[in-house]
PDB file of N, CA and C in Angstrom:
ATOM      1  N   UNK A   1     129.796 108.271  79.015  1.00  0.00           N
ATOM      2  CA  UNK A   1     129.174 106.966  79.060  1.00  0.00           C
ATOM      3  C   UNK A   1     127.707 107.119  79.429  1.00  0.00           C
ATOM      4  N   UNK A   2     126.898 105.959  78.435  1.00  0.00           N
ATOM      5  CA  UNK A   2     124.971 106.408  78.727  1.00  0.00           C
ATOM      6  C   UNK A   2     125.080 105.975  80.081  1.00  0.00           C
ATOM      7  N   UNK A   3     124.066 106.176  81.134  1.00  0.00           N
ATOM      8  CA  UNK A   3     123.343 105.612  82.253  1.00  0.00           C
ATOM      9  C   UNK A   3     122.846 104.398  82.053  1.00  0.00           C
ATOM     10  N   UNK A   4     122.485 104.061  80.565  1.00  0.00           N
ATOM     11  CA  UNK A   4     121.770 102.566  79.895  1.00  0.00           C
ATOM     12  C   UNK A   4     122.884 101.840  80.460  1.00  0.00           C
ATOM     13  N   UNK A   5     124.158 101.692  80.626  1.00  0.00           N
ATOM     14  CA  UNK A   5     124.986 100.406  80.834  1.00  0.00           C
ATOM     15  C   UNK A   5     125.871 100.620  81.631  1.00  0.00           C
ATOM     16  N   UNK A   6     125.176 101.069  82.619  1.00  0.00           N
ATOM     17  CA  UNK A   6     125.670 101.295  84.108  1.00  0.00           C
ATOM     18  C   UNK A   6     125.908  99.558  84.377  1.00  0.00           C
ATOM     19  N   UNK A   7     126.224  99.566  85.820  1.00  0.00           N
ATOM     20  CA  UNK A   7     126.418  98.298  86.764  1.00  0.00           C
ATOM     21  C   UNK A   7     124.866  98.054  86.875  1.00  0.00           C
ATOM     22  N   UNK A   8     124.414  96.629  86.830  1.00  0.00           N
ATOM     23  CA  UNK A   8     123.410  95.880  87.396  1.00  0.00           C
ATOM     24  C   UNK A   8     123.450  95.903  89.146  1.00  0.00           C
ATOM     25  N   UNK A   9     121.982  96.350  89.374  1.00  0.00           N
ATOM     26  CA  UNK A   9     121.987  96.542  91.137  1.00  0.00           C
ATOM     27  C   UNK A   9     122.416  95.084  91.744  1.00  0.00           C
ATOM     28  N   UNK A  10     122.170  95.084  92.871  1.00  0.00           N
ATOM     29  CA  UNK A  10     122.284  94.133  93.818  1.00  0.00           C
ATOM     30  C   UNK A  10     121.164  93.433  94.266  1.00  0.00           C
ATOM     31  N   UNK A  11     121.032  92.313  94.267  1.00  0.00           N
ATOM     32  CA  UNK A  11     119.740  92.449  94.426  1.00  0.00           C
ATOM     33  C   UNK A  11     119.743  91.541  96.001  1.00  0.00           C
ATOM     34  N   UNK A  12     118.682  91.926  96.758  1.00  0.00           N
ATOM     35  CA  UNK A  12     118.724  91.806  98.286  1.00  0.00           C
ATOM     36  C   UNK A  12     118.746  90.334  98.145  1.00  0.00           C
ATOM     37  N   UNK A  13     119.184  89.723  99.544  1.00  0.00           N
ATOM     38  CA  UNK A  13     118.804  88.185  99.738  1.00  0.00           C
ATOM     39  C   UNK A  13     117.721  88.347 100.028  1.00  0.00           C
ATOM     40  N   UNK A  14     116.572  89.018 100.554  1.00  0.00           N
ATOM     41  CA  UNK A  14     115.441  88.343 100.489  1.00  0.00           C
ATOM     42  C   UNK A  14     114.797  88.376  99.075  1.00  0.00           C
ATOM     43  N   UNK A  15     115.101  88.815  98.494  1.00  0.00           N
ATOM     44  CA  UNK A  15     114.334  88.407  97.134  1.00  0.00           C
ATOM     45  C   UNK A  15     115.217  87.382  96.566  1.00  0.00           C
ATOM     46  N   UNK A  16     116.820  86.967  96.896  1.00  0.00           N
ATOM     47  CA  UNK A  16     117.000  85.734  96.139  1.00  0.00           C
ATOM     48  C   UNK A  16     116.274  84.508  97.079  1.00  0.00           C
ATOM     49  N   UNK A  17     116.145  84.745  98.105  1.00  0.00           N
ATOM     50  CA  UNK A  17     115.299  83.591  98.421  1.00  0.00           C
ATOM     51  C   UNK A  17     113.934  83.252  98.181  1.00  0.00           C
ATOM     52  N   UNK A  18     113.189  84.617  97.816  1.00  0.00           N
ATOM     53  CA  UNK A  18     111.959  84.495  97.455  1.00  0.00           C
ATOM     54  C   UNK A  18     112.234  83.490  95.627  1.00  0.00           C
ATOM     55  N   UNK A  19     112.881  83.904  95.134  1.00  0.00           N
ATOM     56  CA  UNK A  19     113.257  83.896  93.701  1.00  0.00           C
ATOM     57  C   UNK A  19     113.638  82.123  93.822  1.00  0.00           C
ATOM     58  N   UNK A  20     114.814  81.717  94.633  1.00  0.00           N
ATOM     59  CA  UNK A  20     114.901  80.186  94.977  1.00  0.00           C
ATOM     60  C   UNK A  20     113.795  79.535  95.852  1.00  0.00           C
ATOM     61  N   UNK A  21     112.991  80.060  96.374  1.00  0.00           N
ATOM     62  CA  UNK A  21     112.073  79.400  96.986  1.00  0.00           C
ATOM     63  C   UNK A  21     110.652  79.071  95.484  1.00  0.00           C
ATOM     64  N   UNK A  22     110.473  80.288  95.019  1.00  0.00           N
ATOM     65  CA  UNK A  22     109.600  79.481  93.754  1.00  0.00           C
ATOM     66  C   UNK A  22     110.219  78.603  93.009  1.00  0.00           C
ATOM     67  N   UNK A  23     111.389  78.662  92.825  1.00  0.00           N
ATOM     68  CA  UNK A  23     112.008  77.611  91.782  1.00  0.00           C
ATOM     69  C   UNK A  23     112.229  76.434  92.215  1.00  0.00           C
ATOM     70  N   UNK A  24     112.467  76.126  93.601  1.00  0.00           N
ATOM     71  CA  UNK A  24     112.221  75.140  94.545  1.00  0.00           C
ATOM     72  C   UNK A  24     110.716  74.255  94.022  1.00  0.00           C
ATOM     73  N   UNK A  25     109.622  75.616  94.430  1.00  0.00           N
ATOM     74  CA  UNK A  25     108.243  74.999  94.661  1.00  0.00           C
ATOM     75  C   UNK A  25     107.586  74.349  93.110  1.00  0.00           C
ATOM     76  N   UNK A  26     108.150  75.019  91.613  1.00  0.00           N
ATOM     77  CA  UNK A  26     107.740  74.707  90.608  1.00  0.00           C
ATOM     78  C   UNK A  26     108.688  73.426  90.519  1.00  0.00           C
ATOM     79  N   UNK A  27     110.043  73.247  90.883  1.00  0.00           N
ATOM     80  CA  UNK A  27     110.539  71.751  90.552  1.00  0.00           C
ATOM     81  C   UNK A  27     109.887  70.775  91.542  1.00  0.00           C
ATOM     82  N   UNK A  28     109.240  70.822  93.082  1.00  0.00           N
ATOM     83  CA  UNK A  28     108.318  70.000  93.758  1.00  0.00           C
ATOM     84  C   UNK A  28     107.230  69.680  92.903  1.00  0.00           C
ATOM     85  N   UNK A  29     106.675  70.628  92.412  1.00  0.00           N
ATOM     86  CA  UNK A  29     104.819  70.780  91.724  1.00  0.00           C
ATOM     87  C   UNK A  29     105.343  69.681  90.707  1.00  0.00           C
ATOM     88  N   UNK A  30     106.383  69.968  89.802  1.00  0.00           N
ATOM     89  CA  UNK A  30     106.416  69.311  88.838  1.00  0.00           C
ATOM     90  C   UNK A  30     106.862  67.953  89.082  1.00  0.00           C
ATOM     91  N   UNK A  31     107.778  67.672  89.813  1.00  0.00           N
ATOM     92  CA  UNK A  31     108.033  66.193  90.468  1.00  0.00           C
ATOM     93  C   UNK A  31     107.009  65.181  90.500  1.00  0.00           C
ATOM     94  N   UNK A  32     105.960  65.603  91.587  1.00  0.00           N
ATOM     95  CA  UNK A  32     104.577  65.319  91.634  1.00  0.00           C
ATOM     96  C   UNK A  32     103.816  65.610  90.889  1.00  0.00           C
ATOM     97  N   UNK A  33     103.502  66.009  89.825  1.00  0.00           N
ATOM     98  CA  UNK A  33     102.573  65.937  88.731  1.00  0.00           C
ATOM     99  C   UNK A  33     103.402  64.931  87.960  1.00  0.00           C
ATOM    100  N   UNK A  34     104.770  64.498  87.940  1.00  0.00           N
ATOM    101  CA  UNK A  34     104.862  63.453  87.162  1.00  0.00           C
ATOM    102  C   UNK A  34     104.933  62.433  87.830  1.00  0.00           C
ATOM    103  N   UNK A  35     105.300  62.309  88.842  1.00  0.00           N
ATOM    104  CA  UNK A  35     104.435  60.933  89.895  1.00  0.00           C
ATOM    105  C   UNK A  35     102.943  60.878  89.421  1.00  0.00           C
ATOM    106  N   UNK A  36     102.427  61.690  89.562  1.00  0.00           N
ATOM    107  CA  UNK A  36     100.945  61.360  89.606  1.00  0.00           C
ATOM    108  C   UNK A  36     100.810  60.499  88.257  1.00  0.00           C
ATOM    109  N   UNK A  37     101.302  61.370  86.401  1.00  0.00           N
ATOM    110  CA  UNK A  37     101.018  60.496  85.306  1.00  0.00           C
ATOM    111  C   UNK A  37     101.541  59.278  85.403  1.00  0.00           C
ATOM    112  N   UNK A  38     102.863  59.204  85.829  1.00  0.00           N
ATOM    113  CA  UNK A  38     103.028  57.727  85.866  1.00  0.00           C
ATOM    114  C   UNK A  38     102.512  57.192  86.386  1.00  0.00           C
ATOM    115  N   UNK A  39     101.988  57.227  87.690  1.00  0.00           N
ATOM    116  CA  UNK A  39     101.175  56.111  88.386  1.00  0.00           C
ATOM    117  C   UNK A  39     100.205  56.318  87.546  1.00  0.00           C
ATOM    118  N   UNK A  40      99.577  57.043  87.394  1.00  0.00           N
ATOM    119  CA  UNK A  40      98.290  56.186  86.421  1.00  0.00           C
ATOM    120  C   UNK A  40      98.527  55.966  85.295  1.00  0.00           C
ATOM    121  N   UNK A  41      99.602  56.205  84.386  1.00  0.00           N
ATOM    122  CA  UNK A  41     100.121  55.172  83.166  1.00  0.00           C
ATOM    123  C   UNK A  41     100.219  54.113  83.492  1.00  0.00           C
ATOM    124  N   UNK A  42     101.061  53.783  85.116  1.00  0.00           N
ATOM    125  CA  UNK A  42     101.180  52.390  84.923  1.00  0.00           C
ATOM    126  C   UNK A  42     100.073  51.207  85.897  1.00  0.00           C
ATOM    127  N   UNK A  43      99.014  52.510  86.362  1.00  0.00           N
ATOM    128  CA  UNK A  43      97.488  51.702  86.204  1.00  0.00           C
ATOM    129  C   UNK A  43      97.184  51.856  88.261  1.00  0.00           C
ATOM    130  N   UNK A  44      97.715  52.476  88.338  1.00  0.00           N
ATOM    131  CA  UNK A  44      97.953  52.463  89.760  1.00  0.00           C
ATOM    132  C   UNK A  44      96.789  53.738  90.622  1.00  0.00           C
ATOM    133  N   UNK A  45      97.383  54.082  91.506  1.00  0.00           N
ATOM    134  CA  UNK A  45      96.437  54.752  92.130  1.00  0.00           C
ATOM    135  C   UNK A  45      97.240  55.758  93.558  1.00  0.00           C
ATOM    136  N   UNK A  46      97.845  57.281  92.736  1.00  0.00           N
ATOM    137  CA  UNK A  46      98.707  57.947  93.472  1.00  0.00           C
ATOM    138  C   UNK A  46      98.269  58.258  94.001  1.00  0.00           C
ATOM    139  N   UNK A  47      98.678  58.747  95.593  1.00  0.00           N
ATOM    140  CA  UNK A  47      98.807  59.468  97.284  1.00  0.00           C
ATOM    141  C   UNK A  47      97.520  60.439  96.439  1.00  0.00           C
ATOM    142  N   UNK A  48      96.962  61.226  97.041  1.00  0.00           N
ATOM    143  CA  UNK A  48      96.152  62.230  96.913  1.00  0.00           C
ATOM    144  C   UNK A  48      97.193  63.177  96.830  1.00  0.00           C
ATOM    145  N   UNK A  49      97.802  63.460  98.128  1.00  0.00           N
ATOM    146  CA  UNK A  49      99.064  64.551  98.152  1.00  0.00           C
ATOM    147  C   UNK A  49      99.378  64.879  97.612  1.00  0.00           C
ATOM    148  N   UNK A  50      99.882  64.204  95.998  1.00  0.00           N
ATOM    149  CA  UNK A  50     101.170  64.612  95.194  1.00  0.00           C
ATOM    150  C   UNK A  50      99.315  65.388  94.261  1.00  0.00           C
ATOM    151  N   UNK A  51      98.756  65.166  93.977  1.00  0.00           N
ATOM    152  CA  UNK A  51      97.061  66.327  92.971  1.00  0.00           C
ATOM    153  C   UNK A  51      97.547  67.411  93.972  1.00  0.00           C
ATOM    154  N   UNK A  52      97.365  67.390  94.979  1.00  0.00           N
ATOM    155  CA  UNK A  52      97.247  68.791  95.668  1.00  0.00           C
ATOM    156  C   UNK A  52      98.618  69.993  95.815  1.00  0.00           C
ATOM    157  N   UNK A  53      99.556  68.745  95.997  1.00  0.00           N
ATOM    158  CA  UNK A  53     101.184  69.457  95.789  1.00  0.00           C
ATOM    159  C   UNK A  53     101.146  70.095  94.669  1.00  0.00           C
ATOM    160  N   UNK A  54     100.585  69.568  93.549  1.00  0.00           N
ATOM    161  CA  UNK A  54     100.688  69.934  92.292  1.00  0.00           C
ATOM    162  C   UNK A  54      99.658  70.663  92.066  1.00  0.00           C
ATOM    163  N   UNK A  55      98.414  70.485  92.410  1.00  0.00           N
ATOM    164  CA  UNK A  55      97.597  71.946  91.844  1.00  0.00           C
ATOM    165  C   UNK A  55      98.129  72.618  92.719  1.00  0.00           C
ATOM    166  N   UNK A  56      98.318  73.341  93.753  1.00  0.00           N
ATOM    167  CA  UNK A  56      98.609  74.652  94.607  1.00  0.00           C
ATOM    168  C   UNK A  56      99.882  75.028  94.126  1.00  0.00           C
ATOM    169  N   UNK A  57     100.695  74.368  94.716  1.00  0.00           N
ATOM    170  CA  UNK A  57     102.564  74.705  94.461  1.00  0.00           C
ATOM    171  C   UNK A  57     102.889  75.499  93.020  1.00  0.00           C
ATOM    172  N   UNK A  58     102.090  74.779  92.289  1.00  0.00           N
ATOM    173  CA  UNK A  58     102.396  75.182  90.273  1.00  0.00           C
ATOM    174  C   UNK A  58     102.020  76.249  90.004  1.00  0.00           C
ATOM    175  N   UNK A  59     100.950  77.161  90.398  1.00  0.00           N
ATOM    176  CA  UNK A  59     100.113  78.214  90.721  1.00  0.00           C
ATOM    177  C   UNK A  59     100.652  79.151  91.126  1.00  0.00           C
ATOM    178  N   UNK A  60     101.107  78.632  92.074  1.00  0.00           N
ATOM    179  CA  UNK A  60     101.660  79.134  93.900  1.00  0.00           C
ATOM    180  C   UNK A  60     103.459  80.014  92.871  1.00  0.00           C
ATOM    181  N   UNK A  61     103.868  79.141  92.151  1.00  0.00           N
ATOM    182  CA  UNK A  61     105.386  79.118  91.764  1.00  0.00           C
ATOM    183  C   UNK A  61     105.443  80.395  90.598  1.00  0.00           C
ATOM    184  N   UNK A  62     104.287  79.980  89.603  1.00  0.00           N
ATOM    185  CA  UNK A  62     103.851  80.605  88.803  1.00  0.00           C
ATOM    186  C   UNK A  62     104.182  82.245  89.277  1.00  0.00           C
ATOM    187  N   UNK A  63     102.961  82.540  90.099  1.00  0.00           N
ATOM    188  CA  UNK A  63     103.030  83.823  90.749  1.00  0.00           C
ATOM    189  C   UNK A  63     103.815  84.471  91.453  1.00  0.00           C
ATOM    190  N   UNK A  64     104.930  83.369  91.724  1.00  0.00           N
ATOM    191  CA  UNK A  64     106.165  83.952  92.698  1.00  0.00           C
ATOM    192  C   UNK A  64     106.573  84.230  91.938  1.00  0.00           C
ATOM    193  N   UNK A  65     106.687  83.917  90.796  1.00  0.00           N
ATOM    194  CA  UNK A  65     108.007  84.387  89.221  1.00  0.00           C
ATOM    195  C   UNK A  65     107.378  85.397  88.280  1.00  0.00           C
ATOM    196  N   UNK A  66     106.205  85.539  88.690  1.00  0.00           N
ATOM    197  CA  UNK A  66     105.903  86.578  87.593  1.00  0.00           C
ATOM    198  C   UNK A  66     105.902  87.991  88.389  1.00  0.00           C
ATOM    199  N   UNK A  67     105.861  87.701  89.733  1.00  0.00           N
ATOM    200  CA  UNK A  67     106.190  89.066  91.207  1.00  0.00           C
ATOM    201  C   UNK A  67     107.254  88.870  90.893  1.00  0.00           C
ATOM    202  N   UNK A  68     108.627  88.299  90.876  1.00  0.00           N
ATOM    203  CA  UNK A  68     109.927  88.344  90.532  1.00  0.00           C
ATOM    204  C   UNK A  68     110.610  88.888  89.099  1.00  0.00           C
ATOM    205  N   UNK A  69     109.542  88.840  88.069  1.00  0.00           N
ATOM    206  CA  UNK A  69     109.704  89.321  87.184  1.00  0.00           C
ATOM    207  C   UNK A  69     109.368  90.852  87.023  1.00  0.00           C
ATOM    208  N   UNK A  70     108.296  91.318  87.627  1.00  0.00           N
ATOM    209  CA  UNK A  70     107.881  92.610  87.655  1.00  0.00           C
ATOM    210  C   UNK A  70     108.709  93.232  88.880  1.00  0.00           C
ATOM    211  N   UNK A  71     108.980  93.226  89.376  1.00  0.00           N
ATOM    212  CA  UNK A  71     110.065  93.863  90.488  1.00  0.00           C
ATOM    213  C   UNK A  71     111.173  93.659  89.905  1.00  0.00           C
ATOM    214  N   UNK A  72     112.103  93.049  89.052  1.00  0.00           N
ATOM    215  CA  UNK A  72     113.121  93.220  88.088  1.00  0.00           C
ATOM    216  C   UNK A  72     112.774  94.391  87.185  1.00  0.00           C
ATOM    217  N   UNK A  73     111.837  94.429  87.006  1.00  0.00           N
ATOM    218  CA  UNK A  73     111.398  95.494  85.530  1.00  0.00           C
ATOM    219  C   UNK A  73     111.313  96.591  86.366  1.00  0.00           C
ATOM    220  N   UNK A  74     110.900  96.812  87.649  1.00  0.00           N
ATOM    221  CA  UNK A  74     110.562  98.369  88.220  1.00  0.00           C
ATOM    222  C   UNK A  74     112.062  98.289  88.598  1.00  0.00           C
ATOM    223  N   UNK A  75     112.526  97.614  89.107  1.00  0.00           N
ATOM    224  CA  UNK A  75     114.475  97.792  89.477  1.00  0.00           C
ATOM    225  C   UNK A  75     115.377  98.570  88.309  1.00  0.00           C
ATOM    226  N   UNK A  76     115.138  98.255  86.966  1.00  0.00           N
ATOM    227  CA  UNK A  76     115.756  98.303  85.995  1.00  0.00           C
ATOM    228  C   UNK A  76     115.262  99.912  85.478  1.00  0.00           C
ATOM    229  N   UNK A  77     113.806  99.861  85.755  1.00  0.00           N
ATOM    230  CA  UNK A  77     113.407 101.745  85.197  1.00  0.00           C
ATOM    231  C   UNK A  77     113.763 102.315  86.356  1.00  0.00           C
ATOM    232  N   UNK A  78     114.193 102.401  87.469  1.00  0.00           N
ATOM    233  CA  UNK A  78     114.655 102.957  88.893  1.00  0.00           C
ATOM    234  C   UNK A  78     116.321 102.984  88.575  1.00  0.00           C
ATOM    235  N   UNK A  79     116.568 102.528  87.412  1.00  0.00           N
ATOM    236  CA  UNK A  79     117.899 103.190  87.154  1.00  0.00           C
ATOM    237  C   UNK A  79     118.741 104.610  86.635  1.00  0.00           C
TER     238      UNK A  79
END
C-alpha cells in the first residue's frame, strides 16, 4: 500500500479553534456589512461599529484561513 493514502492526521484543538474562531469572525464581518447595506438601502444611518466590525474582522478572517490553509498543505507534505 502507497504512503499517498495513509490515514489523515489529527489535527490539534488548537488549530480547530483557531480554524472556528475565523469562521466565527468572517460570519460576524459579514452580518455587519449587511446591516450596514441595508441600512443605507433603506436610507438610514448605521452604528459606526458594524464599518469597523466589518473592515477589520473580514481581513482579520481572511488571513486566519489562508494560515489555516497553508499549515494543512505543510501537514499533508510532512506525510
Amino acid at each position: 500500500m502507497s504512503p499517498l493514502y495513509s490515514a489523515p492526521q489529527r489535527v490539534s484543538r488548537g488549530w480547530q479553534l483557531f480554524n472556528y474562531t475565523a469562521m466565527a469572525m468572517a460570519m460576524v464581518a459579514l452580518i455587519a456589512l449587511i446591516v450596514v447595506l441595508l441600512s443605507k438601502w433603506a436610507g438610514g444611518t448605521p452604528w459606526p461599529g458594524f464599518n469597523w466590525i466589518a473592515m477589520i474582522a473580514l481581513p482579520l478572517a481572511f488571513l486566519m484561513m489562508g494560515t489555516s490553509v497553508l499549515f494543512s498543505v505543510a501537514a499533508r507534505r510532512r506525510l
